[in-house]
N, C-alpha and C. Protein backbone atom coordinates (compact mmCIF):
# COMPACT_ATOMS: atom_id res chain seq x y z
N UNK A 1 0.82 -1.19 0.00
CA UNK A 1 0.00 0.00 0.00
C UNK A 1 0.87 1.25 0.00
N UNK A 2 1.64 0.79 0.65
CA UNK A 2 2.80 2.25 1.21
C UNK A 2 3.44 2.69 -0.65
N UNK A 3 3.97 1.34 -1.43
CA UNK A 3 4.80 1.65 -2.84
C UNK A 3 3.34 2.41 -3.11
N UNK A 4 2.29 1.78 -3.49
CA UNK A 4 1.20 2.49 -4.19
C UNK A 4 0.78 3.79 -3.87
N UNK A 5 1.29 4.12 -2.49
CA UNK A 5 1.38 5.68 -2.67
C UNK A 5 2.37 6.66 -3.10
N UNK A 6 3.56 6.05 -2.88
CA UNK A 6 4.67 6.70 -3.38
C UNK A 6 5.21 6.51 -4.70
N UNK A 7 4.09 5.98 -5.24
CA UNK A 7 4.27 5.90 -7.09
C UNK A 7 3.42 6.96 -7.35
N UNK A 8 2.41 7.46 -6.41
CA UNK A 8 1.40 8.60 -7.46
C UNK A 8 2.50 9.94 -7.00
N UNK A 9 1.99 10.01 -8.77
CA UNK A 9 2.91 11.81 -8.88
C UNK A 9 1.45 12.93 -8.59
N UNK A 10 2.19 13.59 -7.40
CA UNK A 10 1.14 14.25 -6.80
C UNK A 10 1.48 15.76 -7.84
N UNK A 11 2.48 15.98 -8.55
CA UNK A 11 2.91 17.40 -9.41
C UNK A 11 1.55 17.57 -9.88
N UNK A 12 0.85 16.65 -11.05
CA UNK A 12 -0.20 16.82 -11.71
C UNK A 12 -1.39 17.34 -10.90
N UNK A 13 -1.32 17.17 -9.69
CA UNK A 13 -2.89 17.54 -9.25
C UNK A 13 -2.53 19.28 -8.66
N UNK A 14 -1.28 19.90 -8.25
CA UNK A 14 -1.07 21.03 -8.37
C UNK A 14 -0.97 22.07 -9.68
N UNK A 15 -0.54 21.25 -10.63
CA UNK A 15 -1.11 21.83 -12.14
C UNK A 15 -2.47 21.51 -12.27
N UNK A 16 -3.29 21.30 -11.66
CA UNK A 16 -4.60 21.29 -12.37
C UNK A 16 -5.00 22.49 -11.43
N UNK A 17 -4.74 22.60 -9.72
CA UNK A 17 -4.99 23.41 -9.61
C UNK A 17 -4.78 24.87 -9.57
N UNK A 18 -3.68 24.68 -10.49
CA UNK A 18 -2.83 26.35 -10.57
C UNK A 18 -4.19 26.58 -12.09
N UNK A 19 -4.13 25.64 -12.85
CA UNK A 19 -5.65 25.74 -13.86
C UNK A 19 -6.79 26.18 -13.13
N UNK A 20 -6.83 25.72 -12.98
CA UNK A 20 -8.50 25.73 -12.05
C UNK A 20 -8.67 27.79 -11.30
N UNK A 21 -7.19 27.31 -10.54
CA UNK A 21 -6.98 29.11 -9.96
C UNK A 21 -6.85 30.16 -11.19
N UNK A 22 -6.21 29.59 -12.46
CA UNK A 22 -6.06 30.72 -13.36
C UNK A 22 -7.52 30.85 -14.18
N UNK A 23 -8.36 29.86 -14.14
CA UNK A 23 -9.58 30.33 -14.81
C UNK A 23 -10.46 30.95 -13.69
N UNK A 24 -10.49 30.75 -12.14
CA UNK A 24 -10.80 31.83 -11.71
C UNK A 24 -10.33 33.71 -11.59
N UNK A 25 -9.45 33.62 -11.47
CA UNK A 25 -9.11 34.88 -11.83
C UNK A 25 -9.44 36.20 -12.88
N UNK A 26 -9.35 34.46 -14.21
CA UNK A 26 -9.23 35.09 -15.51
C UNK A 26 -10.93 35.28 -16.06
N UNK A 27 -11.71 34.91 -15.23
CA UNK A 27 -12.91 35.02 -15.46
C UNK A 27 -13.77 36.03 -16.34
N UNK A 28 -13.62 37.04 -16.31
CA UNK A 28 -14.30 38.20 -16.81
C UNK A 28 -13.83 38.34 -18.15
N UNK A 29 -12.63 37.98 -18.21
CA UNK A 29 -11.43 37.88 -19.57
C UNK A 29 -12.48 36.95 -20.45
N UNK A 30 -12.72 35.84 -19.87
CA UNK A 30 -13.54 34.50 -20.89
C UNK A 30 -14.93 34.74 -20.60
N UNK A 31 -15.36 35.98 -19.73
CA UNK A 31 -16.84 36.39 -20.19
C UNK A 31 -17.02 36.86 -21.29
N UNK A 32 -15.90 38.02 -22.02
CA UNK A 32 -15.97 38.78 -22.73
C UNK A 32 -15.94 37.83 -23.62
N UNK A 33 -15.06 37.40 -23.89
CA UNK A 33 -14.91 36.46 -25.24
C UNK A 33 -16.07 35.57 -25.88
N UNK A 34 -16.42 35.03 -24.72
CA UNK A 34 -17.92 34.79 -24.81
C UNK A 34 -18.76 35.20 -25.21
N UNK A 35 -19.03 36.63 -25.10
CA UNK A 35 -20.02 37.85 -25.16
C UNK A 35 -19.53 37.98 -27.03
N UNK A 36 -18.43 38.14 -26.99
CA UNK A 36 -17.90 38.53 -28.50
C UNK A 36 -18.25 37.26 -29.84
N UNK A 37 -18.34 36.29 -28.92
CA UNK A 37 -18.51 34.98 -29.91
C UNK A 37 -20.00 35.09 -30.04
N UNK A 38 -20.76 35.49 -28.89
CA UNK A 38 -22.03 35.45 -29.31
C UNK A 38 -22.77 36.61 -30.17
N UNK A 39 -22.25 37.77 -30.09
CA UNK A 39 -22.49 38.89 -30.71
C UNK A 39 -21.79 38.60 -32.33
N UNK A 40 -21.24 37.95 -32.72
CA UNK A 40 -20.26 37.59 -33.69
C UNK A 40 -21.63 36.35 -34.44
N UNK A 41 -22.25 35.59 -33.53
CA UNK A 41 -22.98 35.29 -34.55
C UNK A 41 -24.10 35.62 -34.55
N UNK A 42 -24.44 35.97 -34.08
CA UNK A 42 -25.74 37.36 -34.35
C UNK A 42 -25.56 37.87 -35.51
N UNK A 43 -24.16 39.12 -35.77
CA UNK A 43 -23.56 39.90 -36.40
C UNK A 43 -23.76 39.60 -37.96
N UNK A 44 -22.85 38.45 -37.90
CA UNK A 44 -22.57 37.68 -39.13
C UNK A 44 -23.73 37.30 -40.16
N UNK A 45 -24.80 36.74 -39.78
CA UNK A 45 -25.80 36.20 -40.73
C UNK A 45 -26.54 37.61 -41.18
N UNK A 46 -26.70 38.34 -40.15
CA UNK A 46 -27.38 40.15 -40.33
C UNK A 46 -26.23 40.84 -42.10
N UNK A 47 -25.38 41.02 -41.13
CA UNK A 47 -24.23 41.21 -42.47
C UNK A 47 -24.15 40.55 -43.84
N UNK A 48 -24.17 39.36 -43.45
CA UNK A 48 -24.39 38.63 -44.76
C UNK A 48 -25.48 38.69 -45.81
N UNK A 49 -26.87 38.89 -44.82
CA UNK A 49 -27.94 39.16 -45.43
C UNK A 49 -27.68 40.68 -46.17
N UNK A 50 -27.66 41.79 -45.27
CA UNK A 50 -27.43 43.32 -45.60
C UNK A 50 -26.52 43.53 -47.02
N UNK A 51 -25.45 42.77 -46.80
CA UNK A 51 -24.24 42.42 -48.16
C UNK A 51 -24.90 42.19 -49.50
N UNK A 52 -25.50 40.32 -49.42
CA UNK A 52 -26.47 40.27 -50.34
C UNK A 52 -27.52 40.90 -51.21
N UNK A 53 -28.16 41.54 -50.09
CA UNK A 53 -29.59 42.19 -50.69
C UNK A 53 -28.89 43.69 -51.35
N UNK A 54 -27.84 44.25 -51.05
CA UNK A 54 -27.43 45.12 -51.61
C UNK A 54 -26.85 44.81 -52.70
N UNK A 55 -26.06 43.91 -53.20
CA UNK A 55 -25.09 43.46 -54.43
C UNK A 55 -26.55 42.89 -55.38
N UNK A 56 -27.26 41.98 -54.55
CA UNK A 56 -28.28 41.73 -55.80
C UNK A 56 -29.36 42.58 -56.04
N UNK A 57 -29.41 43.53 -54.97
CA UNK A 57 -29.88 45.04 -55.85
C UNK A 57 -29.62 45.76 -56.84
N UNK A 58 -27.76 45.91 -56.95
CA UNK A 58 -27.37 46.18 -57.47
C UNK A 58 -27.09 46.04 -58.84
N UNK A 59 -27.26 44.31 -58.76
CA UNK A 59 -27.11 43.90 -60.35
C UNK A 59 -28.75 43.50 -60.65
N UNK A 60 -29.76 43.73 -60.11
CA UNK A 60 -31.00 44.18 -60.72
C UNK A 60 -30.99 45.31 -60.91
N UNK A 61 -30.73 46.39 -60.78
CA UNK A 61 -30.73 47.16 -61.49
C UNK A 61 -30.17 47.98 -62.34
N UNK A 62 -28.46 47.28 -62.52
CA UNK A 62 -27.95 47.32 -63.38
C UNK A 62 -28.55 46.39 -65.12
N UNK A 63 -29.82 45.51 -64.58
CA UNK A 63 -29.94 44.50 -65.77
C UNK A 63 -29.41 43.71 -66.56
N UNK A 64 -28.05 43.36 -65.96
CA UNK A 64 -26.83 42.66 -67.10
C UNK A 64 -27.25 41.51 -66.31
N UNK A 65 -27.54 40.10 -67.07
CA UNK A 65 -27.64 38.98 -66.37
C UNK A 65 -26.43 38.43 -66.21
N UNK A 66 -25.24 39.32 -66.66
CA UNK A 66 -23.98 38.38 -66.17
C UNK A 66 -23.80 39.12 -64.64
N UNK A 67 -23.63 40.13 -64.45
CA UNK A 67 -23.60 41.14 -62.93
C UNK A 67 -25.08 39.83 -62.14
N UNK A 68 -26.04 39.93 -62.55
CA UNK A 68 -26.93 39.02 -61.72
C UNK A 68 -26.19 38.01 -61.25
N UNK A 69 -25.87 37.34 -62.32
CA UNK A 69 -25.02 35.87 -62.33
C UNK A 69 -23.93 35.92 -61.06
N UNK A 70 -23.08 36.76 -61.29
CA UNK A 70 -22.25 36.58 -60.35
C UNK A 70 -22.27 37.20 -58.74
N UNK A 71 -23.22 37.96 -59.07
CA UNK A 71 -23.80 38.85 -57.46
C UNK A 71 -23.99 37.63 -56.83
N UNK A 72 -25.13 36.25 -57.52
CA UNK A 72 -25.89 34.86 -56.96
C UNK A 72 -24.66 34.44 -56.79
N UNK A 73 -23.36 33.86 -57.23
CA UNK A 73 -22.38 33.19 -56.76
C UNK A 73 -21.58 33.85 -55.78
N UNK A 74 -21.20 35.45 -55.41
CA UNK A 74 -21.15 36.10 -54.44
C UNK A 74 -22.17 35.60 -53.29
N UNK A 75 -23.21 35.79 -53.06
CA UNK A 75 -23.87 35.64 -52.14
C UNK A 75 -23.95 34.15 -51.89
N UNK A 76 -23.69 32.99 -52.71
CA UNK A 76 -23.85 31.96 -52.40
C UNK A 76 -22.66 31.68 -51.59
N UNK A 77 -21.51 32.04 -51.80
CA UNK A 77 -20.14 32.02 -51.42
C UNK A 77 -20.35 32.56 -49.52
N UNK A 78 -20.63 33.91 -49.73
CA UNK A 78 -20.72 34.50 -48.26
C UNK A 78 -22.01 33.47 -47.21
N UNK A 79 -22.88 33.05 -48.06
CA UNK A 79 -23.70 32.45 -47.42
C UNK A 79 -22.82 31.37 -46.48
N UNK A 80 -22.02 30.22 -47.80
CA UNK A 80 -21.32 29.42 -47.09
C UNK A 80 -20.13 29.78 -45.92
N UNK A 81 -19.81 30.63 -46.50
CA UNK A 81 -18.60 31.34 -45.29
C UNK A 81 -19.39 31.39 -43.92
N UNK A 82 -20.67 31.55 -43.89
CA UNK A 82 -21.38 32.22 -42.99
C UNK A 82 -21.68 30.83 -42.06
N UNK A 83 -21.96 29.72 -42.76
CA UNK A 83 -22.57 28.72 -42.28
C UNK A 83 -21.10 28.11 -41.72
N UNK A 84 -19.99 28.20 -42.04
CA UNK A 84 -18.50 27.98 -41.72
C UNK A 84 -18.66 28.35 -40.81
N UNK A 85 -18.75 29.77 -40.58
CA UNK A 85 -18.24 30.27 -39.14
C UNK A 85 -19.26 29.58 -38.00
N UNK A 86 -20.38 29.80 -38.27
CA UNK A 86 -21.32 29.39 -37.34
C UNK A 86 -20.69 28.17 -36.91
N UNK A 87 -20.68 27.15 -37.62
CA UNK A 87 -20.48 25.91 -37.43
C UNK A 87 -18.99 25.49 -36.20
N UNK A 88 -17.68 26.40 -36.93
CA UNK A 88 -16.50 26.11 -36.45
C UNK A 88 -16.76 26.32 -34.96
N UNK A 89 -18.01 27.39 -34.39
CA UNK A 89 -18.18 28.14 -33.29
C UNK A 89 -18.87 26.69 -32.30
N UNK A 90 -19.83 26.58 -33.10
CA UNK A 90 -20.55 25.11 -32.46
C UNK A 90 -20.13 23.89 -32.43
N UNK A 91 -18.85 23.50 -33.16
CA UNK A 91 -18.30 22.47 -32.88
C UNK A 91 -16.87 22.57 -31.51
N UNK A 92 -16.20 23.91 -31.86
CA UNK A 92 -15.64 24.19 -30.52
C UNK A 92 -16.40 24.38 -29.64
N UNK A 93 -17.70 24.30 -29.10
CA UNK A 93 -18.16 24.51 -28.13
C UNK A 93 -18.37 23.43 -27.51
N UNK A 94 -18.97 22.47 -28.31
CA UNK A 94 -19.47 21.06 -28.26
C UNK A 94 -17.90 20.35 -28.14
N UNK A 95 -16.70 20.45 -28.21
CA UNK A 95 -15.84 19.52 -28.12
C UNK A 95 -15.35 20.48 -26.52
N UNK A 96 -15.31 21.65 -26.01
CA UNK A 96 -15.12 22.14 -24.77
C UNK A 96 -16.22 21.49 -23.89
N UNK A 97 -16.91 21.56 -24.07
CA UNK A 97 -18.41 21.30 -22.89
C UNK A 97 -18.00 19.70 -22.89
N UNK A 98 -17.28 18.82 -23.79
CA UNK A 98 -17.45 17.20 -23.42
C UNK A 98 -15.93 17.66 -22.31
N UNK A 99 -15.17 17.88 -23.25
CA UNK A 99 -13.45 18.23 -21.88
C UNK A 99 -14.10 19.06 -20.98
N UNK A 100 -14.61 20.11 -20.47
CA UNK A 100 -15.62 20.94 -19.22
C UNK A 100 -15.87 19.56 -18.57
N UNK A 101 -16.79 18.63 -19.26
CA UNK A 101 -17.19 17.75 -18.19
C UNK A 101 -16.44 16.85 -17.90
N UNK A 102 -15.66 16.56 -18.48
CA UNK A 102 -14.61 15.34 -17.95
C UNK A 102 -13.78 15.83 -16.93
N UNK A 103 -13.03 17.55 -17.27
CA UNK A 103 -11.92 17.73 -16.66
C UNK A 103 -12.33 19.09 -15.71
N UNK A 104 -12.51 19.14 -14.49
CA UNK A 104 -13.50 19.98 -13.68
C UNK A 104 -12.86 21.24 -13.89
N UNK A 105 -11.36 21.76 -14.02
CA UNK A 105 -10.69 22.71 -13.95
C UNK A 105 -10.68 23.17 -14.53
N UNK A 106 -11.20 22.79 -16.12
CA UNK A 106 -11.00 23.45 -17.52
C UNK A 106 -13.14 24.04 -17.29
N UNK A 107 -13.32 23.22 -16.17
CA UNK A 107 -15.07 23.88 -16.84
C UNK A 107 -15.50 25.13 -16.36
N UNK A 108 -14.67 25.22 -15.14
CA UNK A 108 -14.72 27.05 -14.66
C UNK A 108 -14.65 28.03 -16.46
N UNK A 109 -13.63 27.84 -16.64
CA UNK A 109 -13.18 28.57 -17.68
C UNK A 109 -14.75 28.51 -18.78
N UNK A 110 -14.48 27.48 -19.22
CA UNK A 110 -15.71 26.84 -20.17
C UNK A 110 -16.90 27.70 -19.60
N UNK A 111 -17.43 27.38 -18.84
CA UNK A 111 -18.78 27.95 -18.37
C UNK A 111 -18.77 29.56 -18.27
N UNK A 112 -17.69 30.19 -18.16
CA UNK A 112 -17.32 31.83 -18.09
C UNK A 112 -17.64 31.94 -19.80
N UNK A 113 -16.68 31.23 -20.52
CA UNK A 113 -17.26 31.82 -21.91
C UNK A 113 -19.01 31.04 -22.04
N UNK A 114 -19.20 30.29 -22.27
CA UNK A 114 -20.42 29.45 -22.46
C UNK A 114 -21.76 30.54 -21.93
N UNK A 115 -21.02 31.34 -20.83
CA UNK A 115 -22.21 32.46 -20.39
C UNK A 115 -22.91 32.23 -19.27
N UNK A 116 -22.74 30.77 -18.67
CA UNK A 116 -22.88 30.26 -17.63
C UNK A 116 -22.86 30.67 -16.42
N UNK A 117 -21.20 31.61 -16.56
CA UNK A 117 -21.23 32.66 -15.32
C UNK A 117 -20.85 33.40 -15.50
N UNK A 118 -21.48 34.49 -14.77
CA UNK A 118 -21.28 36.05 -14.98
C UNK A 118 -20.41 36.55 -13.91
C-alpha cells in the first residue's frame, strides 16, 4: 500500500490546480470572449444578409444577367462562409463542454465563456 502511494505523482494535481486558480481569476477575460462569440454570430448572418440584398440590388438594377449571375455566386459564397463560421463556433463549443465535463478545472473557464457565469 505504502509503494502504491509513493508511485502517485502528486505534481499533476497542483497543475490542475494552478488551472483551475487561473480560470478563476481570468474570469471576466472569458466572459468577454464569450459575449464577442455570441455577438459575432448574431452579427454575421445580419451582415451577410445586408451584403447580399445590396449586391443583388445592385445587379438588378444594373440588368446585365452576367452582374446578376455573379452577385448569386457572391452571395452563395458568403452564405457558405457564414454557415462555416457558425459551425467552427458550435463544434468548438461542443468539443469544450465534453473536456468541461470530464476535466472539472478546464469547466470554470468553459462555463465563463459558455455564459454560464457572470
Amino acid at each position: 500500500m505504502l509503494n502504491l502511494l509513493a508511485s502517485i505523482d502528486f505534481s499533476s494535481l497542483l497543475i490542475l490546480e494552478e488551472v483551475s486558480s487561473f480560470c478563476d481569476e481570468t474570469q471576466k477575460v472569458w466572459s468577454l470572449i464569450g459575449a464577442i462569440i455570441r455577438i459575432l454570430q448574431i452579427a454575421i448572418p445580419i451582415i451577410i444578409i445586408l451584403l447580399g440584398t445590396i449586391d443583388l440590388g445592385k445587379a438588378v438594377m444594373a440588368g446585365d444577367d452576367k452582374v446578376i449571375k455573379e452577385s448569386q455566386k457572391m452571395f452563395i459564397k458568403r452564405l457558405i462562409y457564414g454557415v462555416v463560421v457558425f459551425f467552427v463556433v458550435f463544434i468548438v463549443r461542443a468539443v469544450f463542454s465534453l473536456i468541461g465535463d470530464a476535466n472539472a478545472t478546464t469547466s470554470t473557464c468553459w462555463n465563463a465563456v459558455a455564459g454560464k457565469i457572470s
